[in-house]
N, C-alpha and C. Protein backbone atom coordinates (compact mmCIF):
# COMPACT_ATOMS: atom_id res chain seq x y z
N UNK A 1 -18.05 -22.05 -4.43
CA UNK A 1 -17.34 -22.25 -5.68
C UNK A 1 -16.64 -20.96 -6.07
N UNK A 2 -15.60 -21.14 -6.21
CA UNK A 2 -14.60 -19.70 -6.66
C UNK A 2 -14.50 -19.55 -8.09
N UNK A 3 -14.27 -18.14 -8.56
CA UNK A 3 -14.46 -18.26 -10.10
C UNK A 3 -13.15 -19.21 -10.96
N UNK A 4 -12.25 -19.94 -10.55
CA UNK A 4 -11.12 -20.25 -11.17
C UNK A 4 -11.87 -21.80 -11.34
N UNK A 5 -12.99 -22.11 -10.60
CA UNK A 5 -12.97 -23.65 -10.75
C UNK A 5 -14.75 -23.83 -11.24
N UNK A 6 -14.81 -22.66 -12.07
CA UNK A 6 -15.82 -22.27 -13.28
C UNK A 6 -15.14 -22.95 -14.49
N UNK A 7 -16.16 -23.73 -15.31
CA UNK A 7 -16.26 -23.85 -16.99
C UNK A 7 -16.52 -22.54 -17.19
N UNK A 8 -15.33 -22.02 -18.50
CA UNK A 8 -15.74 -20.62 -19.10
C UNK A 8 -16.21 -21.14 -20.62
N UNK A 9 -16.85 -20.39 -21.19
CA UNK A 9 -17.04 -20.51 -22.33
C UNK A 9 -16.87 -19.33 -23.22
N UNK A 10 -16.39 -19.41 -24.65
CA UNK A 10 -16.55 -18.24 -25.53
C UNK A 10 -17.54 -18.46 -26.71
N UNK A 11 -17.50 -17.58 -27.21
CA UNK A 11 -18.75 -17.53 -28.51
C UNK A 11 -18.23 -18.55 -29.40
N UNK A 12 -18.71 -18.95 -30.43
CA UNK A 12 -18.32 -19.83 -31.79
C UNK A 12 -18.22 -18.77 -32.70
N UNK A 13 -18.32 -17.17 -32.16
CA UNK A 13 -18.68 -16.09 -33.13
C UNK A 13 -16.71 -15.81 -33.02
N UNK A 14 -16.69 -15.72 -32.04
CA UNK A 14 -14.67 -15.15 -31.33
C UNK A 14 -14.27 -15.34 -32.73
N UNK A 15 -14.38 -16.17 -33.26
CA UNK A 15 -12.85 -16.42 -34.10
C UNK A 15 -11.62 -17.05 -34.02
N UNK A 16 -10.83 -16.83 -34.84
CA UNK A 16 -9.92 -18.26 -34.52
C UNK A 16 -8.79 -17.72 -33.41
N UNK A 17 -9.21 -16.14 -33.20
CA UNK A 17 -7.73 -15.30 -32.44
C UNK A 17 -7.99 -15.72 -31.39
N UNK A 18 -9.52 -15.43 -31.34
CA UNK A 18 -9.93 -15.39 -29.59
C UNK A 18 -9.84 -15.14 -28.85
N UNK A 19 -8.99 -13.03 -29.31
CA UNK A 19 -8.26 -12.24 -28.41
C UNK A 19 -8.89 -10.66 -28.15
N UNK A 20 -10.45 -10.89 -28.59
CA UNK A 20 -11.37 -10.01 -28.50
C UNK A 20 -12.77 -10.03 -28.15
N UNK A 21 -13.24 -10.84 -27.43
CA UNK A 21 -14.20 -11.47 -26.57
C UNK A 21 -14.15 -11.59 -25.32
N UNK A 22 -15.83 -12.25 -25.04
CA UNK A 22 -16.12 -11.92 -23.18
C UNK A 22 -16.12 -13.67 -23.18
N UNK A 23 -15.89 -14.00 -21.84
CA UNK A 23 -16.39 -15.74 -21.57
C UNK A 23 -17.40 -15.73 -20.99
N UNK A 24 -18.15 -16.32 -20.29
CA UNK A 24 -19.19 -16.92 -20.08
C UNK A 24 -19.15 -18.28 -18.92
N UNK A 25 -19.37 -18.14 -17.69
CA UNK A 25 -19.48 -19.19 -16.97
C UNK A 25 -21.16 -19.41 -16.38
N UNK A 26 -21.73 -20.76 -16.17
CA UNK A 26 -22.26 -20.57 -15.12
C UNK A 26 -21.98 -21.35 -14.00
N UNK A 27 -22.52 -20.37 -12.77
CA UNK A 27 -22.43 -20.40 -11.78
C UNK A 27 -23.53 -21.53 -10.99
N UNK A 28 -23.42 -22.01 -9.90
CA UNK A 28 -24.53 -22.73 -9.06
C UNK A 28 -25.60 -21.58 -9.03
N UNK A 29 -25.37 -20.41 -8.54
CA UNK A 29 -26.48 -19.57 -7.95
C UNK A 29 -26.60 -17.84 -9.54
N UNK A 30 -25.24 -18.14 -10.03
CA UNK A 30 -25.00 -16.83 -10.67
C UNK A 30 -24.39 -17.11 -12.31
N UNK A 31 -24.27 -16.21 -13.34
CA UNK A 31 -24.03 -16.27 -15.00
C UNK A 31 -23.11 -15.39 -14.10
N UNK A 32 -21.23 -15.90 -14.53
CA UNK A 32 -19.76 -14.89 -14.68
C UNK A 32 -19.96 -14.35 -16.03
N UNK A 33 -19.14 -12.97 -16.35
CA UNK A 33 -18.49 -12.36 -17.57
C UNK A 33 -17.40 -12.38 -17.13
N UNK A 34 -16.44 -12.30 -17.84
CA UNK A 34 -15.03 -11.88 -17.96
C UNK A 34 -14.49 -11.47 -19.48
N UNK A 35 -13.70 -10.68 -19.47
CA UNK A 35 -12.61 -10.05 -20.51
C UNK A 35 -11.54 -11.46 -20.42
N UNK A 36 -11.95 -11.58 -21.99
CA UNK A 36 -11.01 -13.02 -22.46
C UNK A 36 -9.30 -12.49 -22.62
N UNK A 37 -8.78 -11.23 -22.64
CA UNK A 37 -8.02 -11.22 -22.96
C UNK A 37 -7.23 -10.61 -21.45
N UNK A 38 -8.24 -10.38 -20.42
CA UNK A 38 -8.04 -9.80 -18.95
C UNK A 38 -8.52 -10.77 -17.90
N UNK A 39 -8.30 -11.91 -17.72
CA UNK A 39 -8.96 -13.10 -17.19
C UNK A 39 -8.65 -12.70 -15.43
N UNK A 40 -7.64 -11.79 -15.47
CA UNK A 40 -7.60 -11.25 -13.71
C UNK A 40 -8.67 -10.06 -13.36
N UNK A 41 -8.91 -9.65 -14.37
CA UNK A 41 -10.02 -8.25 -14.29
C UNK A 41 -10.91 -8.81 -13.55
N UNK A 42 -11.61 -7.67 -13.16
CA UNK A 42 -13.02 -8.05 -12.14
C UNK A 42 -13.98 -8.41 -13.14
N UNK A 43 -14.68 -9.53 -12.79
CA UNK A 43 -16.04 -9.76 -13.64
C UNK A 43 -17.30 -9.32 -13.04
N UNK A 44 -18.10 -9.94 -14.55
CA UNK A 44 -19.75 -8.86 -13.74
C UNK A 44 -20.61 -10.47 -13.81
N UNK A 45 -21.52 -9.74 -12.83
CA UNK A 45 -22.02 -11.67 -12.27
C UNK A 45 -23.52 -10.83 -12.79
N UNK A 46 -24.56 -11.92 -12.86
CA UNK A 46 -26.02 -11.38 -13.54
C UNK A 46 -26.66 -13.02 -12.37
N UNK A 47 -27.95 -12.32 -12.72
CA UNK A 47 -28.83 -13.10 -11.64
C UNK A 47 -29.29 -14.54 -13.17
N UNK A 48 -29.24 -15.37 -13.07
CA UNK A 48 -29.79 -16.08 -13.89
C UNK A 48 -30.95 -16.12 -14.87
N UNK A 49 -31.95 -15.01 -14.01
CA UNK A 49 -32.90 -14.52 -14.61
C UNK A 49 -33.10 -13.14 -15.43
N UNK A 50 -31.94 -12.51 -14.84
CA UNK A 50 -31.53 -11.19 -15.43
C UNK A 50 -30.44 -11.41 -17.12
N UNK A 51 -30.03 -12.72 -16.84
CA UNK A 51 -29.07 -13.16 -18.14
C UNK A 51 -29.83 -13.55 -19.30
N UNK A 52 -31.17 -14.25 -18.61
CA UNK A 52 -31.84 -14.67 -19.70
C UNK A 52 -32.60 -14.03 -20.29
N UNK A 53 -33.20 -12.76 -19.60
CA UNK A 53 -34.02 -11.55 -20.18
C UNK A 53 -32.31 -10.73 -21.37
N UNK A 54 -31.18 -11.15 -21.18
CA UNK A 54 -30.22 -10.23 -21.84
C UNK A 54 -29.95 -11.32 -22.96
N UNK A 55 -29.70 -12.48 -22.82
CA UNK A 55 -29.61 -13.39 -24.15
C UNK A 55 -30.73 -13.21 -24.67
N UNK A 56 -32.57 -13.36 -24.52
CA UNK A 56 -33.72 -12.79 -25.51
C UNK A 56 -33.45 -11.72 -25.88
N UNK A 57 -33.53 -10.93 -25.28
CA UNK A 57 -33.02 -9.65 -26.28
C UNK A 57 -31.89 -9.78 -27.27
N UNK A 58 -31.00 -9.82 -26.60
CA UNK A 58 -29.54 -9.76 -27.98
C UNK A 58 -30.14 -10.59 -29.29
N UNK A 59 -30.52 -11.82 -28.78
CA UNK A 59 -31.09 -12.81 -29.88
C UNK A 59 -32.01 -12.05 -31.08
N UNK A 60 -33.01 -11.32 -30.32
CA UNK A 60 -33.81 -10.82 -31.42
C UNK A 60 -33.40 -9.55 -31.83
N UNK A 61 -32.21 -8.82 -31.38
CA UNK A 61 -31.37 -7.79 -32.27
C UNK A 61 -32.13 -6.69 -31.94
């Protein structure tokens, strides 16, 4: 699966510009990032288990 034929997602936090945020895909095997406003930039890939130890944290601030 190549990253172009990824569901991206953005926050409900973005705003209505939605020209200062990261997206969010997942992957079969991997969690994509990308720069919403740099969608050719290189993204950073996280292990599924490494994403979810980073969403608990952020969550509890």
């Amino acid at each position: 699966m190549t990253t172009s034929e990824l569901t991206w997602f953005k926050s409900s936090y973005s705003g209505s510009q939605g020209d200062a945020c990261v997206e969010v895909a997942k992957g079969p095997q991997a969690i994509h990032v990308r720069d919403s406003k740099d969608r050719q930039s290189p993204e950073l890939t996280f292990s599924p288990t490494t994403w979810n130890v980073f969403v608990t944290h952020t969550a509890q601030g």
